[in-house]
Protein backbone atom coordinates (compact mmCIF):
# COMPACT_ATOMS: atom_id res chain seq x y z
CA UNK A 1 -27.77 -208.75 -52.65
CA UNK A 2 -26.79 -205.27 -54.40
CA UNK A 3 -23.37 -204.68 -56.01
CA UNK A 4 -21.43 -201.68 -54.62
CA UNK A 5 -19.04 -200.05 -56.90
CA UNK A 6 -16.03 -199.29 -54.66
CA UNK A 7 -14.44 -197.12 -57.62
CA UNK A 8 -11.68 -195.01 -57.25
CA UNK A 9 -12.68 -192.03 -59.01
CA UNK A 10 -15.31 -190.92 -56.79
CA UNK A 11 -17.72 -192.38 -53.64
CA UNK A 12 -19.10 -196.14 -53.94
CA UNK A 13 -22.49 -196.22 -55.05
CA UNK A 14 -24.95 -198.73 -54.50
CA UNK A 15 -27.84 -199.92 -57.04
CA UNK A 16 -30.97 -201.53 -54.88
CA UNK A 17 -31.82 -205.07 -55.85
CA UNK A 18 -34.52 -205.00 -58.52
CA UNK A 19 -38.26 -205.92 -57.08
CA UNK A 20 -39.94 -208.98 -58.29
CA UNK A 21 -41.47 -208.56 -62.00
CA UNK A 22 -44.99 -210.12 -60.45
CA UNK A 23 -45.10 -206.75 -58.11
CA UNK A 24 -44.00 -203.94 -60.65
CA UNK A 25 -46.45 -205.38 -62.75
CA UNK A 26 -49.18 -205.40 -60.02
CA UNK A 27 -48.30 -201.65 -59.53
CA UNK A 28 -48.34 -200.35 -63.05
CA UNK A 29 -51.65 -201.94 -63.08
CA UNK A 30 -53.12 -200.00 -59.84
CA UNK A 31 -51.63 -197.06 -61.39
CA UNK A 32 -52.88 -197.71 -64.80
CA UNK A 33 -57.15 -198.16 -63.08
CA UNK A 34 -59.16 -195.30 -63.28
CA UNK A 35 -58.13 -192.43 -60.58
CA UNK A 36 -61.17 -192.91 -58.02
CA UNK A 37 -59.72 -196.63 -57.72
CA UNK A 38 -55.73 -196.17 -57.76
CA UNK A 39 -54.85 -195.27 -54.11
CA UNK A 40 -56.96 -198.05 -52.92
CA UNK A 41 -55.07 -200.28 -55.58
CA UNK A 42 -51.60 -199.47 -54.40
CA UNK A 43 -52.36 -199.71 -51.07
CA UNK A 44 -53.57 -203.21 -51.79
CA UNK A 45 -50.11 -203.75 -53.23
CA UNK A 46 -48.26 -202.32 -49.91
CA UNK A 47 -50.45 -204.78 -48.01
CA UNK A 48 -48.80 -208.10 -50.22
CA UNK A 49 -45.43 -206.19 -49.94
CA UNK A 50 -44.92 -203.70 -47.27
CA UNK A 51 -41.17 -203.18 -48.21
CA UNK A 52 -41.90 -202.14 -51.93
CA UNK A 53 -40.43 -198.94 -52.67
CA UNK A 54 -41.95 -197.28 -55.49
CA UNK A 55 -45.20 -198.56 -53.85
CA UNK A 56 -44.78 -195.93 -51.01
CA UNK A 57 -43.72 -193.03 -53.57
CA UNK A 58 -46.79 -194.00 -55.70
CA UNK A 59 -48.91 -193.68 -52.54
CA UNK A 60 -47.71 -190.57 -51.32
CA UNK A 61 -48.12 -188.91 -54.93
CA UNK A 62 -52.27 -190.16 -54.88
CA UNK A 63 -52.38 -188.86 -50.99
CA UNK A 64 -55.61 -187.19 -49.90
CA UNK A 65 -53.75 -184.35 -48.55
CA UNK A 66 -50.17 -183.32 -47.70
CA UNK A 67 -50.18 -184.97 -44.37
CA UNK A 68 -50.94 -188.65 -45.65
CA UNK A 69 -48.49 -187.84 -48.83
CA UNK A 70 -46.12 -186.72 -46.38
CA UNK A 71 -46.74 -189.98 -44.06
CA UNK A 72 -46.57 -192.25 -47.33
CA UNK A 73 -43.29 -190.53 -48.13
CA UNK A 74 -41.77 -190.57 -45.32
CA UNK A 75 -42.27 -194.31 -44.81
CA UNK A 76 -41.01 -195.00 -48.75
CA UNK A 77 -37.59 -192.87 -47.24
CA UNK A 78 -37.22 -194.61 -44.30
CA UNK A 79 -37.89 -198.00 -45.67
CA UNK A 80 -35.15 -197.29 -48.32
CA UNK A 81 -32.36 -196.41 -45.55
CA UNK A 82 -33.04 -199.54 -44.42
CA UNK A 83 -33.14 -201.30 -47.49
CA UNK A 84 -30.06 -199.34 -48.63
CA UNK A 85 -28.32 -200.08 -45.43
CA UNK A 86 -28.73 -203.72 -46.18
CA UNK A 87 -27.41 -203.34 -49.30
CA UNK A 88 -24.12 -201.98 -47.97
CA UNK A 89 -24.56 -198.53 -47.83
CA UNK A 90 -23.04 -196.84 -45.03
CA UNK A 91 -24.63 -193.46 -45.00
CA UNK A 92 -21.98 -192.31 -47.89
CA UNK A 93 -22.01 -192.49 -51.79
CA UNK A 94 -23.94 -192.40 -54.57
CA UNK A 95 -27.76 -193.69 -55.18
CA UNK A 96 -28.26 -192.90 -58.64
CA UNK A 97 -31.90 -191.71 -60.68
CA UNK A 98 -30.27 -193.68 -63.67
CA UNK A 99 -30.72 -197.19 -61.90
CA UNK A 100 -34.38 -198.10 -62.08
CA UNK A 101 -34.20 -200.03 -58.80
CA UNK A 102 -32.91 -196.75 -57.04
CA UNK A 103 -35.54 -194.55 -58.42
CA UNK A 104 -38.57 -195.65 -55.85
CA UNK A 105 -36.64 -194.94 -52.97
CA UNK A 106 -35.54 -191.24 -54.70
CA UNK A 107 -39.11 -190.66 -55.46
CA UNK A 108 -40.01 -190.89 -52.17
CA UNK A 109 -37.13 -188.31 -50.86
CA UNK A 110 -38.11 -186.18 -53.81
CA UNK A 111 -42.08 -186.12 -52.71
CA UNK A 112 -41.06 -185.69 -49.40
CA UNK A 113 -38.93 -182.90 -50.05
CA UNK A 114 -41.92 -181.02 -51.87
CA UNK A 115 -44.67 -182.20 -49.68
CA UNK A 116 -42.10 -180.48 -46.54
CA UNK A 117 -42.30 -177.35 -47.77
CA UNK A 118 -45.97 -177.40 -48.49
CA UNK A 119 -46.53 -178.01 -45.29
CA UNK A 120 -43.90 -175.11 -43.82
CA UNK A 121 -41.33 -177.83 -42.64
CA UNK A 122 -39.11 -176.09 -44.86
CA UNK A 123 -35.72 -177.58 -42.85
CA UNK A 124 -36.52 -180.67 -43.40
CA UNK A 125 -37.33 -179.60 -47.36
CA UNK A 126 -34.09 -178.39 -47.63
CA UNK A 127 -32.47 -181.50 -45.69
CA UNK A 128 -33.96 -183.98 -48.68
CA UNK A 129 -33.35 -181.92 -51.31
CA UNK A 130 -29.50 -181.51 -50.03
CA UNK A 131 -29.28 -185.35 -49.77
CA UNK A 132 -30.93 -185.92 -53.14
CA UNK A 133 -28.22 -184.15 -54.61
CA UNK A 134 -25.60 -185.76 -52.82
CA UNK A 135 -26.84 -189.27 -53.45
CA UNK A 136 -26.96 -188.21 -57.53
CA UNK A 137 -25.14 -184.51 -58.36
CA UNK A 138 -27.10 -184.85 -61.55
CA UNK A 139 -30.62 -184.60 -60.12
CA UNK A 140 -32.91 -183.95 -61.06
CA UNK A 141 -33.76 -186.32 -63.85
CA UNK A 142 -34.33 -184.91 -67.19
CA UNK A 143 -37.22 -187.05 -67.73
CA UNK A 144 -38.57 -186.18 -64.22
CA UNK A 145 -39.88 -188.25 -61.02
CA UNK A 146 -42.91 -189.28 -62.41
CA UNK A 147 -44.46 -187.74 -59.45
């Protein structure tokens, strides 16, 4: 399971279990293959692992077009509520950029957020964006998504 900080100087905040080493590996290698073979590559990974974060934020950043990065996205998000909710998180509190195991399930509000208002869904933009910054008042990341 994840730890929860239940701190008093501010909102819990919960840090995502780390995935298996065997997977991130198997990712930075579909992401490391030439670019006319890396979607295809991560999606292979998804198929072993349908639950893997950063899989879902990696697909939606090599989508075909804003509607199947927005549909990769929006699965990553949605798959991270629920993993966050298993985790302990009860819809309050931090999710922070500085854990690594966070940062797949941010990437994926993050691409979702731009991909929204590409595609004129600009409430829904403004809805991730808001709860980025709630989950970490620092973002975004100096070093950036990676997206």
């Amino acid at each position: 399971m994840t730890s929860i900080n239940l701190s008093q100087n501010g909102p819990p905040e919960t840090v995502l279990t780390p995935e298996p080493t065997a997977l991130l590996d198997a990712l930075a290698a579909a992401i490391s293959l030439p670019e006319d073979q890396r979607r295809d590559a991560v999606a292979s990974v998804l198929t072993s692992e349908p639950r893997f974060l950063d899989a879902w934020a990696q697909l939606g950043a090599l989508g075909r077009d804003p509607i199947e990065q927005y549909a990769a996205y929006r699965v990553g998000y949605h798959r991270g509520l629920d993993r966050l909710r298993q985790s302990g998180w009860r819809g309050t509190g931090y999710v922070r950029w500085q854990h690594e195991s966070n940062r797949g399930f941010l990437r994926a509000l993050s691409g979702l957020a731009t991909v929204a208002a590409e595609i004129g869904e600009n409430d829904e933009a403004q809805r991730c964006e808001l709860f980025l910054r709630q989950l970490d008042p620092q973002w975004p990341p100096a070093e950036g998504t990676g997206r």
